[in-house]
N, C-alpha and C. Protein backbone atom coordinates (compact mmCIF):
# COMPACT_ATOMS: atom_id res chain seq x y z
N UNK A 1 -4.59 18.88 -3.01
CA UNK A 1 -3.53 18.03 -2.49
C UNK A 1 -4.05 16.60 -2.34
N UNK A 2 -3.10 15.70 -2.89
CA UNK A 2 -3.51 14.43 -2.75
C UNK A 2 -2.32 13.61 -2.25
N UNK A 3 -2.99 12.22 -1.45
CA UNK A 3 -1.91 11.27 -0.60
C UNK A 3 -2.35 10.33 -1.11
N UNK A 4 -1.03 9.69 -1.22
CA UNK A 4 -0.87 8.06 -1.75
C UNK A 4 0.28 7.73 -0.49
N UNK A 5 -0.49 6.23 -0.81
CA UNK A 5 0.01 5.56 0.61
C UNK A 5 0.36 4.24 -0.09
N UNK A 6 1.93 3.91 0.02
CA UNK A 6 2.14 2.37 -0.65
C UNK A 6 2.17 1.42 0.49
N UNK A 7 1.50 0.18 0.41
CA UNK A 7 1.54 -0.58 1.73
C UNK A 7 2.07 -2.30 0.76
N UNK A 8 2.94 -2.24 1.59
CA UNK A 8 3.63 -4.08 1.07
C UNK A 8 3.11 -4.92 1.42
N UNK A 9 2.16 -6.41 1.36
CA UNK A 9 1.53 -6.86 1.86
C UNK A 9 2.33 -7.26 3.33
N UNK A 10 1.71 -8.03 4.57
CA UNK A 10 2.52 -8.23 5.53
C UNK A 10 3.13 -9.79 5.28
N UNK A 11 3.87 -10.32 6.47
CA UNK A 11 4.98 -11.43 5.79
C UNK A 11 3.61 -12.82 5.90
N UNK A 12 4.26 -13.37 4.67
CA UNK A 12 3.18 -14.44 4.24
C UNK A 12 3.68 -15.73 4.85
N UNK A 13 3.20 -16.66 4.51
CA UNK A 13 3.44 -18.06 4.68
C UNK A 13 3.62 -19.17 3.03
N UNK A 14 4.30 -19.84 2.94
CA UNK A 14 4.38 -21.02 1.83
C UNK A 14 3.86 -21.93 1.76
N UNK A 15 3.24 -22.59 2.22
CA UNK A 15 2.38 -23.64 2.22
C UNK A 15 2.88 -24.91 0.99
N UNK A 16 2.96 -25.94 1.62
CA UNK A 16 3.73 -27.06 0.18
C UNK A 16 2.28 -26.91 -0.66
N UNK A 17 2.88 -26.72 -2.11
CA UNK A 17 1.88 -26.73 -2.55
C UNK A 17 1.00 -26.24 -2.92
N UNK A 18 1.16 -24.61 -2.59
CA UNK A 18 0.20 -23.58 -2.84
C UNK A 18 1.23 -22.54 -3.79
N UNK A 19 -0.04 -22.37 -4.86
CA UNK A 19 0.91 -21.29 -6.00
C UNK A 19 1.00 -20.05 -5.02
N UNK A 20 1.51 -19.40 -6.10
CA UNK A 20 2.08 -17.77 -5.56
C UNK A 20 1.22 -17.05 -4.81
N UNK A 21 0.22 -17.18 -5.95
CA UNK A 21 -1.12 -16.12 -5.72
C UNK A 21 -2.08 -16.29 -4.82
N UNK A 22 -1.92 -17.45 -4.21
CA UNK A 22 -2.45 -18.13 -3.17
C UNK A 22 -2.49 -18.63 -1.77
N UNK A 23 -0.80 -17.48 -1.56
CA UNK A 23 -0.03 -17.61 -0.32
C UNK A 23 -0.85 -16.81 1.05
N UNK A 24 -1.22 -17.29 2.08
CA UNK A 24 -1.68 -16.83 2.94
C UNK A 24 -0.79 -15.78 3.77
N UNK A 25 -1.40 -15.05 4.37
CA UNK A 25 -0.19 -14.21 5.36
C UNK A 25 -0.11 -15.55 6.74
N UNK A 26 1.21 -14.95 7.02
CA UNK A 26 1.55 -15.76 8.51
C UNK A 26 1.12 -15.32 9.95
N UNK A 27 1.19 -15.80 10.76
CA UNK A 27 0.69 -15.84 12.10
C UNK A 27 1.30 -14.02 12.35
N UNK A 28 2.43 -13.94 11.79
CA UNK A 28 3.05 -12.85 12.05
C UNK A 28 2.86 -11.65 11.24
N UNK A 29 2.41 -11.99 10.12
CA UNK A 29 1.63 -11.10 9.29
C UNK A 29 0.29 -10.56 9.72
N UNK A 30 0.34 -11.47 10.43
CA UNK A 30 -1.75 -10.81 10.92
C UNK A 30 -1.34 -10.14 11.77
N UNK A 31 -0.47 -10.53 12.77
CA UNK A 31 -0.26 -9.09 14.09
C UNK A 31 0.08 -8.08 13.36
N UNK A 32 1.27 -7.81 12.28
CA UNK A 32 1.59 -6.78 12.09
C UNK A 32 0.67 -5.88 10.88
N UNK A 33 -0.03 -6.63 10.80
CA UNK A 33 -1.18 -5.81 9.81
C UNK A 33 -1.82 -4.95 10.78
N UNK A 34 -2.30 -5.75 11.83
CA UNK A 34 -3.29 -5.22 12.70
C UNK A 34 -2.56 -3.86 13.34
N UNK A 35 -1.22 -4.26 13.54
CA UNK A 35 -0.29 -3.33 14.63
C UNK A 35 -0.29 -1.97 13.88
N UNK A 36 0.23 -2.50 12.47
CA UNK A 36 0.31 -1.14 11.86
C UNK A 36 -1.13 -0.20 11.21
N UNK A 37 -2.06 -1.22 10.85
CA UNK A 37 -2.84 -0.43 10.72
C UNK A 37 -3.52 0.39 12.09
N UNK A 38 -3.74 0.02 13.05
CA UNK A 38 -3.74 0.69 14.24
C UNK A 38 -3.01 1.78 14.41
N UNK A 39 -1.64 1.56 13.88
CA UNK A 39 -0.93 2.55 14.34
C UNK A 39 -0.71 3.72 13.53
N UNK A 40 -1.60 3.87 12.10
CA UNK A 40 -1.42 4.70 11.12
C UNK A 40 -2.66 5.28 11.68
N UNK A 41 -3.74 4.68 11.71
CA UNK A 41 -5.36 5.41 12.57
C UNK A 41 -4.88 6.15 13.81
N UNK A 42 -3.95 5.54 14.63
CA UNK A 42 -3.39 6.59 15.98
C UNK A 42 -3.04 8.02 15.79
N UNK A 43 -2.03 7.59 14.33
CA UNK A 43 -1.36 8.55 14.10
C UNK A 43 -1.76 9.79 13.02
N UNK A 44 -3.58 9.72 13.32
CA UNK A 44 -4.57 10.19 12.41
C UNK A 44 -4.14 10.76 10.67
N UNK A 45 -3.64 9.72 10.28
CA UNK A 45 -3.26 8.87 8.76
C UNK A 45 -4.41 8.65 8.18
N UNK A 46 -5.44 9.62 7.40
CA UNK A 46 -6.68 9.61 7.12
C UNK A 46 -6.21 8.84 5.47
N UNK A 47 -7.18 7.76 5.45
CA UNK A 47 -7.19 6.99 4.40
C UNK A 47 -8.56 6.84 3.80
N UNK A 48 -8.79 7.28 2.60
CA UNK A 48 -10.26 7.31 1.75
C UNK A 48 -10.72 6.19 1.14
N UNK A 49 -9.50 5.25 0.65
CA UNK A 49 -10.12 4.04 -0.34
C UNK A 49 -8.59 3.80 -0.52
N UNK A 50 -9.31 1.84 -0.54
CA UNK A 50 -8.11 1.14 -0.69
C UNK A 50 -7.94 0.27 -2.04
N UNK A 51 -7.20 0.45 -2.52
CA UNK A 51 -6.95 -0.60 -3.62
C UNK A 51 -6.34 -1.73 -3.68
N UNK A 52 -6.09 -2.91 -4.06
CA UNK A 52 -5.36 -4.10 -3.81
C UNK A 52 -5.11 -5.18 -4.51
N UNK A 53 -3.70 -5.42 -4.88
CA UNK A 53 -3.13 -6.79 -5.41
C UNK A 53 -4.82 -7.84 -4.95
N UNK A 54 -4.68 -8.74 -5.94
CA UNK A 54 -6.30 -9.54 -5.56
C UNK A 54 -4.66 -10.99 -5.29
N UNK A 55 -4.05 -10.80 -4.95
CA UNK A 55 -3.54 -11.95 -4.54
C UNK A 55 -3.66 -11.89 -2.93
N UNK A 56 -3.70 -13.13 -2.91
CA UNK A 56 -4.50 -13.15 -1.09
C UNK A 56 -3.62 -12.93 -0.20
N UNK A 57 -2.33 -12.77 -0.36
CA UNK A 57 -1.40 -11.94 1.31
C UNK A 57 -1.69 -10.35 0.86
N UNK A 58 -1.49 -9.93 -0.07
CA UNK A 58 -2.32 -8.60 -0.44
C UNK A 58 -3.40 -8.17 0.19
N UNK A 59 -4.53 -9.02 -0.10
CA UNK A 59 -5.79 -8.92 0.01
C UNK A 59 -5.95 -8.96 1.69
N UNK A 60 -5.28 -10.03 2.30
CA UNK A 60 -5.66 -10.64 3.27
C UNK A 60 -5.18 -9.24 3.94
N UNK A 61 -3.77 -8.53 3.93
CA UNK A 61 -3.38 -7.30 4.75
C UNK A 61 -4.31 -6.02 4.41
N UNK A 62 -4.98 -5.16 3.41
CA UNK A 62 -5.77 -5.14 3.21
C UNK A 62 -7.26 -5.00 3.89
N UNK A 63 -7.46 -6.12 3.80
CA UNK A 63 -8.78 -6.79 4.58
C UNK A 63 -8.57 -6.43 6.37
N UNK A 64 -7.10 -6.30 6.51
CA UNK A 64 -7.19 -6.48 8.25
C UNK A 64 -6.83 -4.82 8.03
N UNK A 65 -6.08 -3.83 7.41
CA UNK A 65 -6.40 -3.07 7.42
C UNK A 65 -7.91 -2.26 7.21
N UNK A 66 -8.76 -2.58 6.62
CA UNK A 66 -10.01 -2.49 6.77
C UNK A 66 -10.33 -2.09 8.26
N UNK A 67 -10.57 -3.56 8.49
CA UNK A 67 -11.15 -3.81 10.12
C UNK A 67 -11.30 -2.17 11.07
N UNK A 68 -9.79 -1.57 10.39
CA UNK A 68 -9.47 -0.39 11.14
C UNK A 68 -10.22 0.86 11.24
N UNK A 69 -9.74 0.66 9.32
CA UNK A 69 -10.38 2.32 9.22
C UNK A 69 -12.02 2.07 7.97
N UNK A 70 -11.92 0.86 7.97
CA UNK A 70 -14.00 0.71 7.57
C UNK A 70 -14.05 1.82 5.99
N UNK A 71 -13.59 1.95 5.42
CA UNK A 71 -13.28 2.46 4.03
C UNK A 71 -13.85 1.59 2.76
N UNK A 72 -14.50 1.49 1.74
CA UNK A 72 -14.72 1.31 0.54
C UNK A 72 -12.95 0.77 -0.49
N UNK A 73 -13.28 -0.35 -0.55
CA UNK A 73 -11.76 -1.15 -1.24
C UNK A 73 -12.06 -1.76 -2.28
N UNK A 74 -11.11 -1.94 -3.13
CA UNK A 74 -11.32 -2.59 -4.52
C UNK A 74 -9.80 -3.62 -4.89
N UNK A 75 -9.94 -4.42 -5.76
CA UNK A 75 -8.68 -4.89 -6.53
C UNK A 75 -8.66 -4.28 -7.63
N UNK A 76 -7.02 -4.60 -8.05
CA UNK A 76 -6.79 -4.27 -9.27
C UNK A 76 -5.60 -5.20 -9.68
N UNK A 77 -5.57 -6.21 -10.90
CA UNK A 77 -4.95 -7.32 -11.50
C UNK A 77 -3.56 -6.64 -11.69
N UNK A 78 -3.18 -5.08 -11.94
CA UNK A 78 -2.13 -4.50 -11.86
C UNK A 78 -1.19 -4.31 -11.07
N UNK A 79 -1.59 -4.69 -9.89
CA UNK A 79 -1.06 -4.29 -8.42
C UNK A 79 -0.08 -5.97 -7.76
N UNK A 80 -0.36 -7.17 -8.73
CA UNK A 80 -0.12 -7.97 -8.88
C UNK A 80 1.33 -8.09 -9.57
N UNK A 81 2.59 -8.88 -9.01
CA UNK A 81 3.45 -8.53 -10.11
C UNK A 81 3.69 -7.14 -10.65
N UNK A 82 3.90 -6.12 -10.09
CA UNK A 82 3.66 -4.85 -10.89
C UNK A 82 4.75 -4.24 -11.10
N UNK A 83 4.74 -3.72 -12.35
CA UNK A 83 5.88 -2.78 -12.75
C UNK A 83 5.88 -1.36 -12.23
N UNK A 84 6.55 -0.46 -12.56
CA UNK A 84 5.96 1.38 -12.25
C UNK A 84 4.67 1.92 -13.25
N UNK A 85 4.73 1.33 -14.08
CA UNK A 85 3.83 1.91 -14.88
C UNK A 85 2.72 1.01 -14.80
N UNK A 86 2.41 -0.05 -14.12
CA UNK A 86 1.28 -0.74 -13.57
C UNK A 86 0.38 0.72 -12.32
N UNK A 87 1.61 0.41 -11.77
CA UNK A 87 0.86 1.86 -10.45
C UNK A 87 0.50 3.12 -10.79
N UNK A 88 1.13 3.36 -12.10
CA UNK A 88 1.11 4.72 -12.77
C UNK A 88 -0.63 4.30 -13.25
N UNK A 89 -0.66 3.23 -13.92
CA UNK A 89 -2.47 3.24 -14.47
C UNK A 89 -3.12 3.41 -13.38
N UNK A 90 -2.88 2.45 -12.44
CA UNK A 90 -4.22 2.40 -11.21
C UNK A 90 -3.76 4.02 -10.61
N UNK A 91 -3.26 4.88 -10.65
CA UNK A 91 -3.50 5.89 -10.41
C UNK A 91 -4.26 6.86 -11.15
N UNK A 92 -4.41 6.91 -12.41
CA UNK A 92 -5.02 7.49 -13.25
C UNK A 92 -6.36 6.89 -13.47
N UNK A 93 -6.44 5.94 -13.05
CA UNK A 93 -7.98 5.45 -12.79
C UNK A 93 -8.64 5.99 -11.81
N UNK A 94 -8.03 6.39 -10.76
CA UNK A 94 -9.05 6.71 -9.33
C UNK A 94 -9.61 8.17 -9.74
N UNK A 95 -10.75 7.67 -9.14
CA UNK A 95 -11.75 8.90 -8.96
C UNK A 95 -11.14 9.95 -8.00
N UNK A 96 -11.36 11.35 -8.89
CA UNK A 96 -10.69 12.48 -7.94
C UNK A 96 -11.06 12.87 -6.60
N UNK A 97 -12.60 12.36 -6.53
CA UNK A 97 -13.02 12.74 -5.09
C UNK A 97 -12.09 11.73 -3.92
N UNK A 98 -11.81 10.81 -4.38
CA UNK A 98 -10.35 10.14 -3.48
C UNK A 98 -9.41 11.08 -3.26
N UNK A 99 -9.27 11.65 -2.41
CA UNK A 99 -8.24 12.24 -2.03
C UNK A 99 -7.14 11.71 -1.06
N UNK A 100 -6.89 10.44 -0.37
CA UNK A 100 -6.33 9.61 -0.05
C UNK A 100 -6.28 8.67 -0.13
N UNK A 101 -5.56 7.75 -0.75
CA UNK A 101 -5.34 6.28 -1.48
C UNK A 101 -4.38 5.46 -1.13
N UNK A 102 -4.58 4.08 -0.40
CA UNK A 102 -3.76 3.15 0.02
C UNK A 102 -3.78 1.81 -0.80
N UNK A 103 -2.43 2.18 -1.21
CA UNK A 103 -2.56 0.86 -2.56
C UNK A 103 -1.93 -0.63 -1.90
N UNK A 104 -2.28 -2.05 -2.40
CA UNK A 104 -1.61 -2.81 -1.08
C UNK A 104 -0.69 -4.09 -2.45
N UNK A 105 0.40 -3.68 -2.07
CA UNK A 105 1.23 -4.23 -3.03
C UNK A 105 2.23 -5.59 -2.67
N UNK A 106 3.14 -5.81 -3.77
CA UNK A 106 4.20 -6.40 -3.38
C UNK A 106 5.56 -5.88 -4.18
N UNK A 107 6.22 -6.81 -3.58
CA UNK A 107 8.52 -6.03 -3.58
C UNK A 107 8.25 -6.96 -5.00
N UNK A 108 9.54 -6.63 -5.92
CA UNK A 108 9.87 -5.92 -6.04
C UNK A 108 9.30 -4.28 -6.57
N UNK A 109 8.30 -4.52 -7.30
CA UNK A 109 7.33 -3.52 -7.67
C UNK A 109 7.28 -1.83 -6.68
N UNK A 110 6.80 -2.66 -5.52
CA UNK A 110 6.22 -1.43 -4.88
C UNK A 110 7.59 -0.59 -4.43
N UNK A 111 8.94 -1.23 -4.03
CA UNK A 111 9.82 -0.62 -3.77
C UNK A 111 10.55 0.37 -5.12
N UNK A 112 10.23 -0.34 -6.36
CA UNK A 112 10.60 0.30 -7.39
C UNK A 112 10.00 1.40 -7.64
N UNK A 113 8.69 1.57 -7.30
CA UNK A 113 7.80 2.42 -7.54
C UNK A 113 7.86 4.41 -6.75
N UNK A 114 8.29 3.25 -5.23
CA UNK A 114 8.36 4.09 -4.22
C UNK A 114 9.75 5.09 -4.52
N UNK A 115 11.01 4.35 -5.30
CA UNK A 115 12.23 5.01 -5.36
C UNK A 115 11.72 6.05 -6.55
N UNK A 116 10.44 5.69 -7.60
CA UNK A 116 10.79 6.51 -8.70
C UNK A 116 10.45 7.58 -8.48
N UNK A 117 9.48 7.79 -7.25
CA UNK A 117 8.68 9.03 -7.43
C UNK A 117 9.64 9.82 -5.76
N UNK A 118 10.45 9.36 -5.60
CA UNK A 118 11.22 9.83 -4.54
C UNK A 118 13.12 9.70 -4.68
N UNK A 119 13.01 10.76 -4.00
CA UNK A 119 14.95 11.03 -3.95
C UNK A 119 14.92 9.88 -2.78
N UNK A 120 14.19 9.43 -1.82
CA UNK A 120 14.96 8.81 -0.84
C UNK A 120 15.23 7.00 -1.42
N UNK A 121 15.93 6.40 -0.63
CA UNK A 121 16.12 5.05 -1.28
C UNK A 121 15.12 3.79 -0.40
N UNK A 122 14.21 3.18 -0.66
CA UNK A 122 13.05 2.29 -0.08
C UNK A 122 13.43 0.88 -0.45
N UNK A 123 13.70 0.94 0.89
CA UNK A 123 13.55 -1.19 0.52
C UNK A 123 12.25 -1.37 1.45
N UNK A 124 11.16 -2.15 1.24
CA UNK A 124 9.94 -1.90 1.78
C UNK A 124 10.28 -3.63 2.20
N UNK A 125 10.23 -3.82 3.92
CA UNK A 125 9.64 -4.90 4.48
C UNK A 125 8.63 -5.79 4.14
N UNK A 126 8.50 -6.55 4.78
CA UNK A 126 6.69 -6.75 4.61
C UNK A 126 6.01 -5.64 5.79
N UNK A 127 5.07 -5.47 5.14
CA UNK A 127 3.93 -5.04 5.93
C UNK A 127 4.50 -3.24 6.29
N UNK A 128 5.45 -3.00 5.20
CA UNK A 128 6.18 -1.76 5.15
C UNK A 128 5.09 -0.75 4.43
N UNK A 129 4.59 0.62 5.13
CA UNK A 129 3.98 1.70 4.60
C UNK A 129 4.81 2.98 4.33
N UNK A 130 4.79 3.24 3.39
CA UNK A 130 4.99 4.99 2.84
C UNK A 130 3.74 5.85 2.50
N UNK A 131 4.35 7.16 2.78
CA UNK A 131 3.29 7.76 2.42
C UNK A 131 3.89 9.22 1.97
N UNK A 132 2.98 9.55 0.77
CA UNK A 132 3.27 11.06 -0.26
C UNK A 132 2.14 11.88 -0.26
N UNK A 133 2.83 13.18 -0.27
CA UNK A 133 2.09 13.93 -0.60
C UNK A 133 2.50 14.51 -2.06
N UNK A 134 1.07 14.47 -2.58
CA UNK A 134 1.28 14.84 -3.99
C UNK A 134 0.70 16.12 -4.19
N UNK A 135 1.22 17.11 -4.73
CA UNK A 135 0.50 18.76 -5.24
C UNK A 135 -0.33 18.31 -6.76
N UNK A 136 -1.23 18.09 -6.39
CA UNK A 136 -2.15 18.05 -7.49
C UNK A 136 -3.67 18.18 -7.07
N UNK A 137 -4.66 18.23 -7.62
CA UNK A 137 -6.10 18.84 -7.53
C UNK A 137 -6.85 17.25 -8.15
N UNK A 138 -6.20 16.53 -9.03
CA UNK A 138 -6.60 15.83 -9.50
C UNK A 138 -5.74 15.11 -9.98
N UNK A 139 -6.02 13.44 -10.17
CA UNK A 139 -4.77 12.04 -10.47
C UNK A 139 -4.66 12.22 -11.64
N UNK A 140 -5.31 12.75 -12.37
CA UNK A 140 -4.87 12.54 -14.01
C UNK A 140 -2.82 13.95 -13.99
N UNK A 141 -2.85 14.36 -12.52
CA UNK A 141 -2.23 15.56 -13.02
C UNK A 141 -0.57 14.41 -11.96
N UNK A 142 -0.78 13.48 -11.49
CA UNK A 142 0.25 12.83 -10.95
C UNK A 142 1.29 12.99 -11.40
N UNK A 143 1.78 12.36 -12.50
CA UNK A 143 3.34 12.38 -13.16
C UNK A 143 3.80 13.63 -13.06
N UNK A 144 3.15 15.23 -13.45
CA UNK A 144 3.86 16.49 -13.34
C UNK A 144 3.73 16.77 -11.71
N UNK A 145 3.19 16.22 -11.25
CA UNK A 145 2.91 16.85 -9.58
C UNK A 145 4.17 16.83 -8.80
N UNK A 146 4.43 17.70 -8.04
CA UNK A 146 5.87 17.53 -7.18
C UNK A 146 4.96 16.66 -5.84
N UNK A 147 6.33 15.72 -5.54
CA UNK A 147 5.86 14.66 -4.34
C UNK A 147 6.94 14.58 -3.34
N UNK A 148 5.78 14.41 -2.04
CA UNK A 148 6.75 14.87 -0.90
C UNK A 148 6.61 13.37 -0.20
N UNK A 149 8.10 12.88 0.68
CA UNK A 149 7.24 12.06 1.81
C UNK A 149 7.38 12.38 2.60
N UNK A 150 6.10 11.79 3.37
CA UNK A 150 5.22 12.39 4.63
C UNK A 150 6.09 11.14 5.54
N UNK A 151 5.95 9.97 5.61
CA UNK A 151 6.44 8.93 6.26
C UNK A 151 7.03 8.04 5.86
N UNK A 152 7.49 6.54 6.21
CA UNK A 152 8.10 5.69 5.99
C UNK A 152 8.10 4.84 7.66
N UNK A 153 7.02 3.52 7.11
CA UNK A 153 7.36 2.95 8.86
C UNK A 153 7.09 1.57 8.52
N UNK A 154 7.87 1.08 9.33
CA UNK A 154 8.30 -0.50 9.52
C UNK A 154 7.95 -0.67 10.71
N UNK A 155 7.40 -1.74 10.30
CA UNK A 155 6.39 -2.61 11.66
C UNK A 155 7.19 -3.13 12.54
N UNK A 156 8.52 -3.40 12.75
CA UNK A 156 9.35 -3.74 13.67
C UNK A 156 9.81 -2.41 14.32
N UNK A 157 9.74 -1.07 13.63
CA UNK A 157 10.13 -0.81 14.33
C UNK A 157 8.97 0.53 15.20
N UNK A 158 7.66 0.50 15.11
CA UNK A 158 7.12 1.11 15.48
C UNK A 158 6.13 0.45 17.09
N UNK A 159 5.80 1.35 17.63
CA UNK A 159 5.60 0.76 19.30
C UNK A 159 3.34 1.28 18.88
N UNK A 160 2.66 0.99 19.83
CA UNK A 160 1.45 1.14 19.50
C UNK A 160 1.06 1.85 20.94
C-alpha cells in the first residue's frame, strides 16, 4: 500500500517585478504552511519524502513543511506548470521503498490531477492537501492501482 499526498503551494505574494517562478509565499502563506503542516504531523499523517515544484512558493511551503516532519526532499522541473501526465512521470520515478510521498504543487495542474485519479470534485486552495491511498506494492503499478481518499483539508478550515 502506498500514499500520495498532493499539497498546493501556500498563498504567495507578487512582488512588482518578480517573474512567476520567483514569487515568494506571503505573510499568510507562512502561517498556513506551518499550521497545516503541524496539523497533518498531529494527525499522525506519516510522510516519507517530499518532492517539489523548484519554483520558490512551492519550494518555500515545502521547506516549512520540512521544519515539521525532517524528511529527505527533492525537486522536480515537472511539478512546475504541470499537466497529469507530468505527475504521472514523477510518480514512476520514485523509489519503491517510499512508501509515502508528498508532492508540492500548483492549480491548475494539481487540481486536475487530483480530479483524475478521483470520483470526488477538488478545487485545491492554496496551501490545500489531499491525500490517497493507493493498492499497489510498487509506483511503477500506479495507473492500474485502485485509489482511495483518505483526506482533503483546507487551511481555513482546520483548528490546531
Amino acid at each position: 500500500m502506498k500514499q500520495l499526498i498532493l499539497v498546493r503551494h501556500a498563498k504567495s505574494d507578487w512582488p512588482e517585478e518578480t517573474e512567476d517562478f520567483d514569487r515568494p509565499l506571503a505573510d499568510k502563506g507562512l502561517q498556513d504552511a506551518l499550521k497545516m503542516s503541524k496539523f497533518l504531523k498531529n494527525n499522525n499523517i506519516s510522510i516519507d519524502y517530499f518532492v517539489s515544484s523548484p519554483a520558490l512558493r512551492a519550494l518555500s511551503t515545502c521547506k516549512i513543511f520540512n521544519q515539521t516532519y525532517r524528511v529527505n526532499h527533492t525537486t522536480n522541473d515537472k511539478l512546475y506548470n504541470p499537466s497529469e501526465n507530468n505527475f504521472l512521470s514523477v510518480i514512476y520515478d520514485l523509489n519503491d521503498e517510499v512508501n509515502s510521498v508528498a508532492f508540492f504543487s500548483h492549480n491548475n495542474g494539481i487540481s486536475n490531477f487530483a480530479n483524475s485519479i478521483s470520483e470526488d470534485i477538488f478545487h485545491f486552495p492554496t496551501c490545500g492537501v489531499a491525500g490517497f491511498e493507493i493498492d499497489c506494492d510498487s509506483w511503477s503499478q500506479f495507473d492500474g492501482a485502485n485509489k482511495k481518499v483518505l483526506f482533503f483539508y483546507e487551511p481555513n478550515k482546520i483548528k490546531l
